[in-house]
Protein backbone atom coordinates (compact mmCIF):
# COMPACT_ATOMS: atom_id res chain seq x y z
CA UNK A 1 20.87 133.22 132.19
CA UNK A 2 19.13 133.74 128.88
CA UNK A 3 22.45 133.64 127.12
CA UNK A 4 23.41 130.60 128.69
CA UNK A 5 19.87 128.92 127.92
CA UNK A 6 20.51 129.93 124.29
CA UNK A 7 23.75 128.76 124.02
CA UNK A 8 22.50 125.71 125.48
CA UNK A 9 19.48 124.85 123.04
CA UNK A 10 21.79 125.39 120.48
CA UNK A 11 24.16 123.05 121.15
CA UNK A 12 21.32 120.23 122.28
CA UNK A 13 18.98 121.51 119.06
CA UNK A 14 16.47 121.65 121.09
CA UNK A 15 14.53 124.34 123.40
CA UNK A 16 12.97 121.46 125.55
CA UNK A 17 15.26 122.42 128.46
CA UNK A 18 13.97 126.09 129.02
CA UNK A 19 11.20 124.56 130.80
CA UNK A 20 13.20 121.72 132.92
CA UNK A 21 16.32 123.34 134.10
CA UNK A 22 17.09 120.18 135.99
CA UNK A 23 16.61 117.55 133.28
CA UNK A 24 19.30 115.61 132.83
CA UNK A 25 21.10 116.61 129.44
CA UNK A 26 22.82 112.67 129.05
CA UNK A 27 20.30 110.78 130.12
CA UNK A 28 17.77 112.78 128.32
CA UNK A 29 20.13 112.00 125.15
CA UNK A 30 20.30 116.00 124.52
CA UNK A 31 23.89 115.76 125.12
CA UNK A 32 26.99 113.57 124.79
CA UNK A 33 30.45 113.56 125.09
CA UNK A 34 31.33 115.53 121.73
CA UNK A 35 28.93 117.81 122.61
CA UNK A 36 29.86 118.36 126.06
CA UNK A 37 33.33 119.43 124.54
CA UNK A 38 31.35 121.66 122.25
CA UNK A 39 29.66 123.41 125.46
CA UNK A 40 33.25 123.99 126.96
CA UNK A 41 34.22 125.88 123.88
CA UNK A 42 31.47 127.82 123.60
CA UNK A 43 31.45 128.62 127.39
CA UNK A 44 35.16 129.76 127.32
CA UNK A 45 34.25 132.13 123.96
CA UNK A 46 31.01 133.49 125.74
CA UNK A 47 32.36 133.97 129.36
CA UNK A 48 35.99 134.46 128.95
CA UNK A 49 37.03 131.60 131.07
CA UNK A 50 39.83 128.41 131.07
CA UNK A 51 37.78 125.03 130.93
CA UNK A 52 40.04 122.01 130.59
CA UNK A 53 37.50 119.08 130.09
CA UNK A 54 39.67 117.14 132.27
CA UNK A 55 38.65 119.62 135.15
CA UNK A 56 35.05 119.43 134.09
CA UNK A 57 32.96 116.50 135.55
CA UNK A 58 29.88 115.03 133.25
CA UNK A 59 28.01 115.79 136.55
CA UNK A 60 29.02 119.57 136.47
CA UNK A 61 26.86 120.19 133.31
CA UNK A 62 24.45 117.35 133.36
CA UNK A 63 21.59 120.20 133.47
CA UNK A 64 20.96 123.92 133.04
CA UNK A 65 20.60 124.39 137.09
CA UNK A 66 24.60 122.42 137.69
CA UNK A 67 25.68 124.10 135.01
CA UNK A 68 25.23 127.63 136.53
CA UNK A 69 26.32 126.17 139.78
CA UNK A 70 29.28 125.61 138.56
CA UNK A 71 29.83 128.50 136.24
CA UNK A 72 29.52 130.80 139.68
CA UNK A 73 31.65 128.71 141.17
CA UNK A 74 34.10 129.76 138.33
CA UNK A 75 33.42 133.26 138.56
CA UNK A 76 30.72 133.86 136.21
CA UNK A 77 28.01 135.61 136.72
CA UNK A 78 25.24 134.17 135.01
């Protein structure tokens, strides 16, 4: 998880998510499309996965707590 949370703040510049897992990252303006893109490279590099941001909803990493939801769901252990 703390890998994740790192990778995270690094790609929003910001540590202000550590302590809201369930902020929104869009509407919070921490995130946006480009950077979204950014996350699925970084995610594929870190966890050795296939991410096609066609098969990734805005809604799948609109916070920390979807975004391991659906990194388990892939078959990550975060």
């Amino acid at each position: 998880m703390e890998r994740l949370m790192a990778l995270l703040e690094d790609i929003c510049e910001t540590d202000e998510i550590h302590d809201n897992p369930d902020v929104d990252l869009f509407e919070a303006g921490l995130m946006d499309s480009l950077a979204m893109v950014a996350l699925l490279v970084e995610l594929e590099a870190e966890y050795g996965i296939d991410l096609k941001p066609s098969e990734v909803s805005r809604e799948d990493v609109s916070s920390v707590n979807r975004l391991c939801v659906f990194l388990r769901d892939q078959g990550v252990d975060i």
